[in-house]
Protein backbone atom coordinates (compact mmCIF):
# COMPACT_ATOMS: atom_id res chain seq x y z
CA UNK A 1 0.00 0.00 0.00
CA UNK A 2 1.41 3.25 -1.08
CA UNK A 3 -0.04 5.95 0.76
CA UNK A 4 1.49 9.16 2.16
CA UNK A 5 -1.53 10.51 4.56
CA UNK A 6 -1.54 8.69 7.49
CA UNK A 7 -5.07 8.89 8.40
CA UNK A 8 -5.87 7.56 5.08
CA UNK A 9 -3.19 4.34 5.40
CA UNK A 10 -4.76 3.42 9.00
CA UNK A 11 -8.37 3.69 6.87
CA UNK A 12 -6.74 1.31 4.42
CA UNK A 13 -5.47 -1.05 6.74
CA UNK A 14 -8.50 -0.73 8.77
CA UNK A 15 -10.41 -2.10 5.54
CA UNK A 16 -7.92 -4.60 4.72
CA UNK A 17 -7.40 -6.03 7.75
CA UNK A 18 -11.05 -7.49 7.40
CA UNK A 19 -9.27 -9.89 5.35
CA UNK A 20 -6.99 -11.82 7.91
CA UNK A 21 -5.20 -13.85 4.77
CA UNK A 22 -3.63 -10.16 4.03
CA UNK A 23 -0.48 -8.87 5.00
CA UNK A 24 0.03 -5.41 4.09
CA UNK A 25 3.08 -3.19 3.60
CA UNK A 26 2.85 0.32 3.83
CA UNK A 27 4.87 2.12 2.11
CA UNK A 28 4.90 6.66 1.67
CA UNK A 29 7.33 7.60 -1.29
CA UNK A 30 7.10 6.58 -5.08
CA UNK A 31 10.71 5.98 -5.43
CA UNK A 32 10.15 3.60 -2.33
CA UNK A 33 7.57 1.89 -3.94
CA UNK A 34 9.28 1.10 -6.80
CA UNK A 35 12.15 -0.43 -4.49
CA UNK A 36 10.23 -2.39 -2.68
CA UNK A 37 7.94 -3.92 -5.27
CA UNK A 38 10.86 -4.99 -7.35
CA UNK A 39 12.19 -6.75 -3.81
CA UNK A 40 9.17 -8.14 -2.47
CA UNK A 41 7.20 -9.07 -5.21
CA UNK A 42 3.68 -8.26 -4.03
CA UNK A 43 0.67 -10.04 -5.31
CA UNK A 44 -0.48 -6.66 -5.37
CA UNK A 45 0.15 -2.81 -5.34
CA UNK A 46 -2.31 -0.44 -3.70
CA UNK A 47 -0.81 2.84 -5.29
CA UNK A 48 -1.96 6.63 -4.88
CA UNK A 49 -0.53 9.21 -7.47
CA UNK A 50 -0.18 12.14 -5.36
CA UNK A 51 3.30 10.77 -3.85
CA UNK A 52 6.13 12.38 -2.90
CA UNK A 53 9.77 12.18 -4.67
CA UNK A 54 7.50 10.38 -7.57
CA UNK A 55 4.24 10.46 -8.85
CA UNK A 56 2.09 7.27 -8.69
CA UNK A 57 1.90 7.17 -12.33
CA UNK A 58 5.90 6.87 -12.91
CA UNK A 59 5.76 4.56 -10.51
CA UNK A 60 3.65 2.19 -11.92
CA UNK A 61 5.61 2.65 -15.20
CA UNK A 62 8.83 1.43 -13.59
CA UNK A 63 6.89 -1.16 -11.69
CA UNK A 64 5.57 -2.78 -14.76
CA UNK A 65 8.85 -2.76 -16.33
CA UNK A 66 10.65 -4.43 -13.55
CA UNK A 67 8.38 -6.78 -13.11
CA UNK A 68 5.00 -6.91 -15.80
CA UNK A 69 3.11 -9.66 -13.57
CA UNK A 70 2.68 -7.06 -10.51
CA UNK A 71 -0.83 -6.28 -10.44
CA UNK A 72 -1.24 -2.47 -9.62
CA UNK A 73 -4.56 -0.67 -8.19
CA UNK A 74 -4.75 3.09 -8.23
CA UNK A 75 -6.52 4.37 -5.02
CA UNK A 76 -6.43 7.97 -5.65
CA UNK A 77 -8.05 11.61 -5.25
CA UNK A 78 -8.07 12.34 -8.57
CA UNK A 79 -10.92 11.84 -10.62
CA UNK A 80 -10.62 13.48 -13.70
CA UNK A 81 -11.15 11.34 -17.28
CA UNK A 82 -7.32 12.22 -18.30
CA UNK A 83 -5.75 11.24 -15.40
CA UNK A 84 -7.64 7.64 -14.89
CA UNK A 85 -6.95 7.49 -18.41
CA UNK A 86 -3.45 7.88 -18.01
CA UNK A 87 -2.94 5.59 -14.93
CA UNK A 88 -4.98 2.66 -16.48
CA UNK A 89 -2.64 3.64 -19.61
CA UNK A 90 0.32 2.56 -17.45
CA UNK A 91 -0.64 -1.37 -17.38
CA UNK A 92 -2.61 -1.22 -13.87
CA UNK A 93 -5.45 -3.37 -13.61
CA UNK A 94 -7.63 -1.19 -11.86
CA UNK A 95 -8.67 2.53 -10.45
CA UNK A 96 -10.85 3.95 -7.07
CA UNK A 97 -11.52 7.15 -5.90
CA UNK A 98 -10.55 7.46 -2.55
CA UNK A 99 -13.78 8.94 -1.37
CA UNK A 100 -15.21 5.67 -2.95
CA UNK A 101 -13.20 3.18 -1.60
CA UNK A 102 -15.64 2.19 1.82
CA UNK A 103 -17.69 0.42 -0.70
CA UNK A 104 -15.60 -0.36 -3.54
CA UNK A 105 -12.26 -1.15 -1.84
CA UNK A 106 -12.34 -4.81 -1.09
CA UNK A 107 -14.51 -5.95 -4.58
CA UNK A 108 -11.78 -3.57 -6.53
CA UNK A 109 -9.07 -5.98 -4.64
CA UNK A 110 -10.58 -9.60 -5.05
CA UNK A 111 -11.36 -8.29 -8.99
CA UNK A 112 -7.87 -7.65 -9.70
CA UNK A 113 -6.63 -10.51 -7.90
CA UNK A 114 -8.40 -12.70 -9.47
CA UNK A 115 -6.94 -11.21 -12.90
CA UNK A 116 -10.04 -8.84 -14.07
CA UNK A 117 -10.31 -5.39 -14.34
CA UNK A 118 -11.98 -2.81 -12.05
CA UNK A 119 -13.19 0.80 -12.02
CA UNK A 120 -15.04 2.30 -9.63
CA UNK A 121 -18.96 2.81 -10.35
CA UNK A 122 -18.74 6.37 -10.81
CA UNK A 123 -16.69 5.44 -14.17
CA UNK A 124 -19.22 3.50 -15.71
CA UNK A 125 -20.30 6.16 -18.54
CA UNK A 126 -16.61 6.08 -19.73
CA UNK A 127 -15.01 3.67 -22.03
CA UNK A 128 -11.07 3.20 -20.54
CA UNK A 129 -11.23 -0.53 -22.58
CA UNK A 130 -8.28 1.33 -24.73
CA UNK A 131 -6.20 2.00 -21.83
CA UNK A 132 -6.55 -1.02 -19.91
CA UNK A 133 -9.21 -3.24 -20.86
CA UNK A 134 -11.01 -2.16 -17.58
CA UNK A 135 -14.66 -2.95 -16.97
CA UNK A 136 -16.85 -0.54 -14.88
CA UNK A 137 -17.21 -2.10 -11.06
CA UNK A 138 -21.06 -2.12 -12.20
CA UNK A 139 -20.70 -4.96 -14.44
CA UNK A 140 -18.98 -7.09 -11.51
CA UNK A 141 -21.20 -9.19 -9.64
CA UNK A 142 -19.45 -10.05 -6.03
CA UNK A 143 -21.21 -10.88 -2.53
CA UNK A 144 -19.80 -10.81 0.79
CA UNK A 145 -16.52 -8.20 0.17
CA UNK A 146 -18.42 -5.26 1.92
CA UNK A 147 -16.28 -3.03 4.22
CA UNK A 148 -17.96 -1.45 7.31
CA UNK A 149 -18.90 1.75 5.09
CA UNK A 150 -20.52 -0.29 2.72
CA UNK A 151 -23.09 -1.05 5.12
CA UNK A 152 -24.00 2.40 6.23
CA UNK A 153 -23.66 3.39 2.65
CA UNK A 154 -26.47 1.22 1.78
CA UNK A 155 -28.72 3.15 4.52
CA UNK A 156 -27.29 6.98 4.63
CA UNK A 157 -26.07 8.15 1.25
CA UNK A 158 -24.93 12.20 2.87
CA UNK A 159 -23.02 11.68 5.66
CA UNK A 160 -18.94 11.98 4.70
CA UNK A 161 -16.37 12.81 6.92
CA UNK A 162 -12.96 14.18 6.48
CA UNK A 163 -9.39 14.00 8.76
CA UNK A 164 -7.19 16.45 8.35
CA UNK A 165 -3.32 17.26 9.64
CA UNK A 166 -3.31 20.14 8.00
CA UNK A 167 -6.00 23.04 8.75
CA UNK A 168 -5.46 25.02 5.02
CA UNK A 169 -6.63 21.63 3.99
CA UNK A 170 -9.77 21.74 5.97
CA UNK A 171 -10.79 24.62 4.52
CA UNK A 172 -10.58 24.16 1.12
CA UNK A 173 -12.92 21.41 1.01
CA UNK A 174 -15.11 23.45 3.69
CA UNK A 175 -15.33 25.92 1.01
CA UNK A 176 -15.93 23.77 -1.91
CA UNK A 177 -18.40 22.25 0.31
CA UNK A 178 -20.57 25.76 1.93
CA UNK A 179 -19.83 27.12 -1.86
CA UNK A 180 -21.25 24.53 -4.10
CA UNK A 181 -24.27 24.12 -1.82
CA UNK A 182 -25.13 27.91 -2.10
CA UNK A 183 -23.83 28.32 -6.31
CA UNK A 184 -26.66 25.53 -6.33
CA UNK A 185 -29.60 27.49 -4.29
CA UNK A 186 -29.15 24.84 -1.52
CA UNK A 187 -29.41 26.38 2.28
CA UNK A 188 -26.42 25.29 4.61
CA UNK A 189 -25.61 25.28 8.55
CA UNK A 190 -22.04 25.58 9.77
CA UNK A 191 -21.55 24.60 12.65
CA UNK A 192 -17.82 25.45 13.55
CA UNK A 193 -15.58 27.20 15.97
CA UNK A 194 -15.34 30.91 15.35
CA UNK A 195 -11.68 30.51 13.74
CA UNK A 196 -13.40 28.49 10.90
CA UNK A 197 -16.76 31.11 10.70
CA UNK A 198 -14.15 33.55 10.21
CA UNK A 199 -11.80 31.91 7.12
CA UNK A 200 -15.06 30.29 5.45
CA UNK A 201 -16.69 34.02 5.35
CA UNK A 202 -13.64 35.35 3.72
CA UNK A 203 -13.04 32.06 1.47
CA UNK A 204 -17.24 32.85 0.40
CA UNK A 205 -16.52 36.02 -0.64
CA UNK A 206 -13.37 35.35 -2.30
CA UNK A 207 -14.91 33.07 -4.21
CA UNK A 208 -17.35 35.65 -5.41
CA UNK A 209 -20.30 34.79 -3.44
CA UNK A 210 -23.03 37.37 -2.32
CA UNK A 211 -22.72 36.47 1.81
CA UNK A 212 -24.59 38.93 2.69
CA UNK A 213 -27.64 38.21 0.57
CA UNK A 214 -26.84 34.59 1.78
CA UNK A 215 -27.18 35.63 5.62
CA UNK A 216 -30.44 37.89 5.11
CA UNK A 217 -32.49 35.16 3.32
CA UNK A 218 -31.26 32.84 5.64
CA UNK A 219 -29.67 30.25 3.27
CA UNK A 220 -26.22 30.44 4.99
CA UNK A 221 -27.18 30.05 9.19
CA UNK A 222 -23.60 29.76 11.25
CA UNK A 223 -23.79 28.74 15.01
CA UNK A 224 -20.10 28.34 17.26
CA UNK A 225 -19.65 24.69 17.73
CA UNK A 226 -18.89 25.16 21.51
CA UNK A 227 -21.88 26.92 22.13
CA UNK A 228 -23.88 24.11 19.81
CA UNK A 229 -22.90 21.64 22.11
CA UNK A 230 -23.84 22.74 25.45
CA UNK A 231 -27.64 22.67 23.76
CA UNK A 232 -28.09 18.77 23.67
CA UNK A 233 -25.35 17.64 25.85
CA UNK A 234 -26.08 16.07 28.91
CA UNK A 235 -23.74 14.40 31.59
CA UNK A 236 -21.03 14.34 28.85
CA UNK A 237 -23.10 12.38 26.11
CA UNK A 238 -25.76 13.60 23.39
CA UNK A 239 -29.13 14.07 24.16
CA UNK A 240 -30.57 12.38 21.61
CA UNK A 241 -33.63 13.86 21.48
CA UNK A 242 -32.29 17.70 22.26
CA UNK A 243 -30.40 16.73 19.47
CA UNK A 244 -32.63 16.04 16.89
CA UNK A 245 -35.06 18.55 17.74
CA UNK A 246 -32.79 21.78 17.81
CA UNK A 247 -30.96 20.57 14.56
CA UNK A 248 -34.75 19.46 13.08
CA UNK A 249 -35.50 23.15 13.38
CA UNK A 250 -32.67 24.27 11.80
CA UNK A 251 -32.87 22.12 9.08
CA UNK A 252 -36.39 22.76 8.68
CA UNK A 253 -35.91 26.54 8.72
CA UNK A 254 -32.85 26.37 6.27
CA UNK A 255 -34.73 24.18 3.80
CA UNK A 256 -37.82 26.91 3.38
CA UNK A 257 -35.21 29.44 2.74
CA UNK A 258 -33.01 27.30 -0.06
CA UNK A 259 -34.58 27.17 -3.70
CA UNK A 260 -33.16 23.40 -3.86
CA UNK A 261 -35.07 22.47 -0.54
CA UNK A 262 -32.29 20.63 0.76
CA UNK A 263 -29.71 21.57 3.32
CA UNK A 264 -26.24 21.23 2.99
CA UNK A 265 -24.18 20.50 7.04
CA UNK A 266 -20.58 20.72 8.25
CA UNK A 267 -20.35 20.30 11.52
CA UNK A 268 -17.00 20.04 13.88
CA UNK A 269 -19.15 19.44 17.28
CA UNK A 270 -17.88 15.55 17.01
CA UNK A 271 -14.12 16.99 16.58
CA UNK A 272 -14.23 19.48 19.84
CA UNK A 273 -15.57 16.32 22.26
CA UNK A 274 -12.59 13.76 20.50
CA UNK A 275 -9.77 16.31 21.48
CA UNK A 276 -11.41 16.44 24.82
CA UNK A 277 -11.27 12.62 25.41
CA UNK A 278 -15.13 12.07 25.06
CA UNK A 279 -14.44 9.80 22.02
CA UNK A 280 -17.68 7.62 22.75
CA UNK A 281 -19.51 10.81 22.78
CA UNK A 282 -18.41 12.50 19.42
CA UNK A 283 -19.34 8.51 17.91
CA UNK A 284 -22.87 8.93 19.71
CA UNK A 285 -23.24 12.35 17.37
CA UNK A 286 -22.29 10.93 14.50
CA UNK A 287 -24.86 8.00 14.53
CA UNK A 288 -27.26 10.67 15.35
CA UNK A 289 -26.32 12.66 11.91
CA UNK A 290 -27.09 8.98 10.16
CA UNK A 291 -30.68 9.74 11.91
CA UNK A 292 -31.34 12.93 10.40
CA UNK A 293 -29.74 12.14 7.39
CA UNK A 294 -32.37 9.60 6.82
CA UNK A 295 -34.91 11.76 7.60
CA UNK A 296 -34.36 14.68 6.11
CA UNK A 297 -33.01 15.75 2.55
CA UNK A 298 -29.59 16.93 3.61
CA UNK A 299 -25.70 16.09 2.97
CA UNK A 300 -23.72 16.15 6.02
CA UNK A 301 -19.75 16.65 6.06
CA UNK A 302 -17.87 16.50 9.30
CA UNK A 303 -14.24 16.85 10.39
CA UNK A 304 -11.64 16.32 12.64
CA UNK A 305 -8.36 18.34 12.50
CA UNK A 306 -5.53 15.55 13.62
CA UNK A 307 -2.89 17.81 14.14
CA UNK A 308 -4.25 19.76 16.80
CA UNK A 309 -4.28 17.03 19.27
CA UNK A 310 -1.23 15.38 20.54
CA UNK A 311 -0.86 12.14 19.96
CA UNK A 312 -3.54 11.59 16.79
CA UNK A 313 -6.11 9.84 16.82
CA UNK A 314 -6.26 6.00 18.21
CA UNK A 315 -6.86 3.36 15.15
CA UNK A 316 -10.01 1.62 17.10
CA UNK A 317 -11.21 5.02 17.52
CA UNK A 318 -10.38 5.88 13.79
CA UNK A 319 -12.64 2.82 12.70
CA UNK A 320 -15.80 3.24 14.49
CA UNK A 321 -15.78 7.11 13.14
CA UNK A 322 -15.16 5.70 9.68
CA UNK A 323 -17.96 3.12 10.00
CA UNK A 324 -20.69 5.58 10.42
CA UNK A 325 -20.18 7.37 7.43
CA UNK A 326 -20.70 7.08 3.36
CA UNK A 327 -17.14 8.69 2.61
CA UNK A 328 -13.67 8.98 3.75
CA UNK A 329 -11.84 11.90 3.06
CA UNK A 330 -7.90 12.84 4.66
CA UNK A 331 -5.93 15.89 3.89
C-alpha cells in the first residue's frame, strides 16, 4: 500500500485487515515503492498518485517494467477522465476514488486478484477498454466483500467525513463544500468554531459569493460549535432527542429558505468532544447525523483536524468514526 496521509493508510489497513489472509506493507514515497515492489514481489500494489519524490503514475511505469506480472490498483483523489486514463494507460489493472473506496475497496481488490479489471462505479459512462481493458465495477457481480462503510452506505447516502493534519486543507474542502451548496440554491448550517466562521466568510466572498444576501435570506445560518454543544449535551453524552429537535429546526428553517429544498451540514461538534477525550460521545453524534440524514433531505460533512491534538487519533477510535459514514476523506 502506497499511501502518504496517514489517516488515510490506517483507513486502508482498517479495511484490509477485514481480510486476515492479508499482510500489508505500507509504504509513503514513489521511489520507495518502486524499491520495494521490485524486492518483495507483491501479489499486489495499492498505489496513490499524489506521492512524494514520484508520482504514482511513474511509478507504476517502472513497476511494470521491472516486473510486468505485478498487479497495480490506483486508489487515488483524482478523478478526472485524463488522469484515470493515463494511470490505467500505465498497465494497472484497476482505479478507485478514494472517497469511494468504503464500498468499492475490497470488490476492486478480489477483482484484480483474481486477474479482471476494475473501475469504480462512478466510471461507468466512460469507455477506458483502450487503456486497460477495464470494466466498470457495475458490471462485476461479487457478494460478501463489503467493508464497514458499505453497510452504512447502503442506509445513509450524505453523511462523509474528512481528517485532516493540515488546517489550510480543511478549509478548502469546507469551502468547496458551503460554496457549491449555495452556487446551487441549496441552504447550509455551519456549525464550527469561530476561527473556521471567520476563514469560510472570507473564502465565500473570495470566491465571489453574495454572503450577505446569503445571511439575510437565511440560506447560509452559522452557530459556534462550543456553544452548539452545550444545547443537547447532557452528563457528557448527546441528548438524543435535544439533538434532533434543535438541529430538526434548523434544518427545517434552512430548507424553506433554499430554492433546492435541501440543506447542505458541516459540523466540527464531534471533533471538539474527541480532542477532549469524550471519544464515545463525538461517535454517539455521529450516529445521530445517520438519523437525520435519513430523515431529512440533507448532505452532512464532518471533520476532525488531527494535528491539533497530541498524539492523533487512536486506530479503534479511527474505525468506528469511519464506519458511520458514506465517505472517507484525509488531507
Amino acid at each position: 500500500m502506497v499511501e502518504d496521509s496517514e489517516p488515510f493508510r490506517k483507513f486502508i489497513c482498517a479495511t484490509l485487515g477485514r481480510r486476515p489472509e492479508f499482510q500489508i506493507v505500507e509504504v509513503t514515497d514513489g521511489l520507495e515503492a518502486v524499491r520495494n515492489a521490485e524486492e518483495l514481489q507483491p501479489d499486489l500494489v495499492l498505489l496513490d498518485i499524489g506521492l512524494p519524490s514520484l508520482n504514482g503514475i511513474e511509478a507504476a511505469r517502472r513497476i511494470r517494467k521491472l516486473a510486468t506480472e505485478r498487479k497495480i490498483l490506483f486508489l487515488s483523489q483524482e478523478s478526472s477522465f485524463d488522469i484515470v486514463q493515463a494511470a490505467l494507460g500505465t498497465g494497472a489493472q484497476g482505479y478507485i476514488v478514494k472517497t469511494d473506496a468504503g464500498s468499492e475497496l475490497l470488490d476492486g481488490v478480489d477483482a484484480v486478484l483474481a486477474g479482471e479489471k476494475f473501475v469504480g462505479r462512478r466510471f461507468a459512462s466512460h469507455d477506458f477498454v483502450g487503456a486497460s481493458g477495464a470494466v466498470p465495477a457495475k458490471r462485476l457481480q461479487r457478494n460478501g466483500s463489503h467493508s464497514q462503510l458499505q453497510w452504512n452506505k447502503e442506509i445513509v447516502r450524505s453523511h462523509r467525513v474528512g481528517f485532516y493534519s493540515a488546517d489550510a486543507k480543511l478549509l478548502d474542502d469546507l469551502t468547496e463544500f458551503v460554496g457549491t451548496a449555495l452556487e446551487g440554491g441549496s441552504a447550509t448550517i455551519v456549525i464550527a468554531t469561530e476561527s473556521h466562521q471567520s476563514s469560510l466568510l472570507l473564502a465565500m466572498q473570495a470566491r465571489g459569493l453574495d454572503m450577505g444576501a446569503a445571511i439575510e435570506q437565511g440560506r447560509y445560518v452559522t452557530l459556534d460549535a462550543i456553544e452548539a454543544l452545550s444545547t443537547f449535551m447532557l452528563n457528557g453524552m448527546p441528548d438524543s432527542s435535544l439533538f434532533l429537535k434543535i438541529l430538526g429546526s434548523l434544518i427545517a428553517t434552512a430548507t424553506a429558505n433554499g430554492q433546492q429544498g435541501r440543506v447542505a451540514i458541516f459540523g466540527e461538534c464531534v471533533h471538539l468532544l474527541w480532542a477532549q477525550g469524550n471519544a464515545e460521545a463525538a461517535i454517539q453524534v455521529e450516529k445521530l447525523g445517520n438519523q437525520l440524514a435519513q430523515k431529512y433531505s440533507v448532505d452532512i460533512l464532518c471533520a476532525y483536524s488531527l494535528d491539533s491534538v497530541e498524539g492523533g487519533m487512536d486506530s479503534h477510535i479511527f474505525r468506528e468514526i469511519c464506519a458511520e459514514h458514506s465517505a472517507v476523506c484525509s488531507g
